[in-house]
C-alpha atoms as a PDB file:
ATOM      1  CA  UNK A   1      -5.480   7.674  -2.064  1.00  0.00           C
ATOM      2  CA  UNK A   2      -3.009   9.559  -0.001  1.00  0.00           C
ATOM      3  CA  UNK A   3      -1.542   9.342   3.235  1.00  0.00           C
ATOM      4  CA  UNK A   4      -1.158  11.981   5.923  1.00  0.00           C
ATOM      5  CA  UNK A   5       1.053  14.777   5.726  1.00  0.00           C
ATOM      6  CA  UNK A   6       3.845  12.408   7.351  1.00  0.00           C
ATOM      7  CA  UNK A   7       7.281  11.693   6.302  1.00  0.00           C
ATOM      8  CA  UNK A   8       7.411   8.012   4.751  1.00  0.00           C
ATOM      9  CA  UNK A   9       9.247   5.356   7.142  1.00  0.00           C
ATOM     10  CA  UNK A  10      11.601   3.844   3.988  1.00  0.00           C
ATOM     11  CA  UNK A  11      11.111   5.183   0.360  1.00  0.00           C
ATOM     12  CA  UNK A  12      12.054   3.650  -2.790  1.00  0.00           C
ATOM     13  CA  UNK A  13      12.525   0.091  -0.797  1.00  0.00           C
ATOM     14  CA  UNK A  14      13.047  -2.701  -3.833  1.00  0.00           C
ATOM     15  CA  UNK A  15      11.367  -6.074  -2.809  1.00  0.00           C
ATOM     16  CA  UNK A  16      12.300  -8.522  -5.213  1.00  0.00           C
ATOM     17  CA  UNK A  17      10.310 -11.002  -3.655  1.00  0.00           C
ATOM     18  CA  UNK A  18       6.809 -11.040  -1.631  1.00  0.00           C
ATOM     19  CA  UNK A  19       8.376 -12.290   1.653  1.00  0.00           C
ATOM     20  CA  UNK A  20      10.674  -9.070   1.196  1.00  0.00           C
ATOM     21  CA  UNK A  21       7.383  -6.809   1.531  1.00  0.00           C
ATOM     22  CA  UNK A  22       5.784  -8.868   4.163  1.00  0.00           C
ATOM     23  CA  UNK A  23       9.137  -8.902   6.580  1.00  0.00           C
ATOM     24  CA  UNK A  24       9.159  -4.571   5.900  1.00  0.00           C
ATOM     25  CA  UNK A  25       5.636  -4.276   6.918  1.00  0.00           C
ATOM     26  CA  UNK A  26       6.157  -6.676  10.065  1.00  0.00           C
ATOM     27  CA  UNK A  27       9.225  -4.880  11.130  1.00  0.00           C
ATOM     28  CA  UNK A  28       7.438  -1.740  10.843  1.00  0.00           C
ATOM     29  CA  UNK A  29       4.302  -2.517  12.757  1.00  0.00           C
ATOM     30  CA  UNK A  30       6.743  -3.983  15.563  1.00  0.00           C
ATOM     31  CA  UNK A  31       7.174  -0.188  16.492  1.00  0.00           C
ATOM     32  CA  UNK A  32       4.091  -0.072  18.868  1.00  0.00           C
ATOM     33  CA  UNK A  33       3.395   3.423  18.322  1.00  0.00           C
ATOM     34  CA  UNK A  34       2.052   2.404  14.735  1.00  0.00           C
ATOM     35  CA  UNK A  35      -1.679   1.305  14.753  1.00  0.00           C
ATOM     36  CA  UNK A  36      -1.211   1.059  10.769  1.00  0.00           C
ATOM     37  CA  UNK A  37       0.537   1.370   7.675  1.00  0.00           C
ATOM     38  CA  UNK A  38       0.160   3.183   4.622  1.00  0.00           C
ATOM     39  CA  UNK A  39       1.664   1.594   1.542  1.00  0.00           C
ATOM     40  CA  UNK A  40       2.432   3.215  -2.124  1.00  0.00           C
ATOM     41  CA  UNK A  41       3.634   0.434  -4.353  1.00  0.00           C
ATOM     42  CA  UNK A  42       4.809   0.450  -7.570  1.00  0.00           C
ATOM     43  CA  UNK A  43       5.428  -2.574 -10.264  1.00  0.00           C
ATOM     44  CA  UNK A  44       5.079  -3.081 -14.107  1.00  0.00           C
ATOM     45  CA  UNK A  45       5.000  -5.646 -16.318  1.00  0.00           C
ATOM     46  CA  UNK A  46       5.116  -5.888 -20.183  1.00  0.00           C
ATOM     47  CA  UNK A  47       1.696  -4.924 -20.578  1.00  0.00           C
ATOM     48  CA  UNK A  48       1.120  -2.356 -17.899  1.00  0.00           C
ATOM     49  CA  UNK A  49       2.663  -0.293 -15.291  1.00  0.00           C
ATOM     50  CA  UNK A  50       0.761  -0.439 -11.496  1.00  0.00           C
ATOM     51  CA  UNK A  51       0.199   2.184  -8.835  1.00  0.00           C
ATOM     52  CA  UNK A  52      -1.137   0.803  -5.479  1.00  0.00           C
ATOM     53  CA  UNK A  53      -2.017   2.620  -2.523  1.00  0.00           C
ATOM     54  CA  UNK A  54      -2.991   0.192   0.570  1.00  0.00           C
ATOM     55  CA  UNK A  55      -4.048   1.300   4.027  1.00  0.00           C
ATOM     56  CA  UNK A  56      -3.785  -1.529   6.608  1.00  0.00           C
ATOM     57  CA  UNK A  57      -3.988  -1.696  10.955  1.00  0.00           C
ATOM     58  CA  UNK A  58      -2.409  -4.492  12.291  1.00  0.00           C
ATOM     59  CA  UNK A  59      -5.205  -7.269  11.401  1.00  0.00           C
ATOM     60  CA  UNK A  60      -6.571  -6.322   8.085  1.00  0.00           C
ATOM     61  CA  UNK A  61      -6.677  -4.339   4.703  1.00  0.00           C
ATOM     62  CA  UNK A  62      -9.265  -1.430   5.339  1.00  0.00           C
ATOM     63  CA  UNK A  63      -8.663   0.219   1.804  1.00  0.00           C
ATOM     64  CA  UNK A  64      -6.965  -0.658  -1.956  1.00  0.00           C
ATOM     65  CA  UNK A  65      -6.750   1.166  -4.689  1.00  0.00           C
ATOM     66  CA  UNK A  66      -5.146   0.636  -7.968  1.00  0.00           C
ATOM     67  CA  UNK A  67      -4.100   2.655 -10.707  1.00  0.00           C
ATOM     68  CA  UNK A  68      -3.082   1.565 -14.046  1.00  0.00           C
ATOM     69  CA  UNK A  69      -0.589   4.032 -15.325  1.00  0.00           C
ATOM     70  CA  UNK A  70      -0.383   2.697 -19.396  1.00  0.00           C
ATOM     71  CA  UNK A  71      -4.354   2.156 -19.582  1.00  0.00           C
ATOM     72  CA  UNK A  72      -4.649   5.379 -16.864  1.00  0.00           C
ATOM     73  CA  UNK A  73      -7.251   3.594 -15.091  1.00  0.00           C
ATOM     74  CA  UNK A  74      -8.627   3.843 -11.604  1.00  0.00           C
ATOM     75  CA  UNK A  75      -9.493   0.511  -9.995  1.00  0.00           C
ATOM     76  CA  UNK A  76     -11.446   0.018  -6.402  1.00  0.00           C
ATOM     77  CA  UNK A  77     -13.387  -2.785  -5.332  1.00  0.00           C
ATOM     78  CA  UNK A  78     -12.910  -6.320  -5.866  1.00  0.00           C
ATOM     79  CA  UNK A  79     -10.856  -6.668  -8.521  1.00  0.00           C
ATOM     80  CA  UNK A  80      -8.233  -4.943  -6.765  1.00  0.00           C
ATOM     81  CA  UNK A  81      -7.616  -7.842  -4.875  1.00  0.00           C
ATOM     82  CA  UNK A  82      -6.770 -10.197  -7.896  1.00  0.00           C
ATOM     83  CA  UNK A  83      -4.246  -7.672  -9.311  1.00  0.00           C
ATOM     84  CA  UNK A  84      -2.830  -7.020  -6.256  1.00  0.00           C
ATOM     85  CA  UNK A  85      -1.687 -11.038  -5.579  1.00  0.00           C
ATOM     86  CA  UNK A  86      -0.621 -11.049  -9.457  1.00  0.00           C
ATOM     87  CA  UNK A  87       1.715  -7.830  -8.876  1.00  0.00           C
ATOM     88  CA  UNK A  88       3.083  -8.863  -5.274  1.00  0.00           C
ATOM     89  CA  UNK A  89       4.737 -11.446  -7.736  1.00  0.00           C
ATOM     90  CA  UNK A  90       7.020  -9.171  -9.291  1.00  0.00           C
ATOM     91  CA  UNK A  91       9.760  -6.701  -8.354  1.00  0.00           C
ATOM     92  CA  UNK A  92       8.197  -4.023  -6.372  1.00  0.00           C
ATOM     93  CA  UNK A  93       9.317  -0.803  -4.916  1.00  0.00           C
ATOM     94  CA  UNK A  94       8.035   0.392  -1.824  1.00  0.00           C
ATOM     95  CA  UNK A  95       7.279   3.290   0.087  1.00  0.00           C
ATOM     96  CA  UNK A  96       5.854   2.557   3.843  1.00  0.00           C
ATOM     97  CA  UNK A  97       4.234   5.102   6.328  1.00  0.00           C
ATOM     98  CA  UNK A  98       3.876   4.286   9.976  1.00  0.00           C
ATOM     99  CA  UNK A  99       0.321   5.685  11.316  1.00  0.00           C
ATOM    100  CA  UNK A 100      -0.082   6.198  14.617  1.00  0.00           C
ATOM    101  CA  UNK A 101      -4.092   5.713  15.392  1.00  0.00           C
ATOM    102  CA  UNK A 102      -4.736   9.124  15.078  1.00  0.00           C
ATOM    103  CA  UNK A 103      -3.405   9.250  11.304  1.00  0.00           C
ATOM    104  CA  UNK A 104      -4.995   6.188  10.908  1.00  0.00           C
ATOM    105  CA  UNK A 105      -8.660   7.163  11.262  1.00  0.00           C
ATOM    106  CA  UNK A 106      -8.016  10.456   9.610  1.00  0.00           C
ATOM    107  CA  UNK A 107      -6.763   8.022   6.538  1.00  0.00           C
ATOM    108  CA  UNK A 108      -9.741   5.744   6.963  1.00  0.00           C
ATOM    109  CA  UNK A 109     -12.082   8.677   6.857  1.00  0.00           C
ATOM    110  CA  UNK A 110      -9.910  10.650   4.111  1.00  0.00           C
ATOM    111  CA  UNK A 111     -10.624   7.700   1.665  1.00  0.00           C
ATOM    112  CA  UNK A 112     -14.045   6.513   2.627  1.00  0.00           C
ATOM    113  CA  UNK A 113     -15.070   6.349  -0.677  1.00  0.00           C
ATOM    114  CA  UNK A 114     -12.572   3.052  -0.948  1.00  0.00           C
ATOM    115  CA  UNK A 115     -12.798   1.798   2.442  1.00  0.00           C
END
């Protein structure tokens, strides 16, 4: 899943904690001319390395998807969801995009496949 051809808000942002990532997505989506975000997320543990790509408005997830880099699998669906609270407890780093409803619902649409 990728976002629109936009330039990210912060790149390369290390949240050490979960609280870290929640407080960067607030303060983004404080800016009212975002309807959304786009997140790429990467962590790793001993066993594997995660890619996540998350596309969010300002009340919900609308898309997920997971790739495992060391196993190079493609995850979508539910089980997204369970890997997703088991990485938000490690170290993360960040990049977020700011969509404005226009780049929203070209993302939506982009990745309905996931949605």
């Amino acid at each position: 899943m990728e976002p629109p051809m936009i330039t990210p808000i912060e790149e390369n942002i290390v949240c050490t904690r979960k609280e870290e990532l929640l407080k960067l997505m607030q303060n983004t989506l404080s800016n009212q001319t975002f309807s959304g975000l786009f997140l790429k997320i990467f962590a790793k543990d001993k066993a594997e390395k995660y890619y996540a790509t998350l596309l969010m408005d300002r009340r919900k997830l609308l898309a997920l998807e997971l790739l495992l880099l060391s196993s190079q699998k493609r995850i979508i669906g539910d089980e997204t969801l369970n890997i997703l609270k088991k990485i938000l407890n490690y170290p993360l780093v960040v990049d977020i995009y700011g969509l404005d409803e226009i780049e929203l619902k070209t993302s939506i649409t982009d990745n309905i496949e996931i949605y």
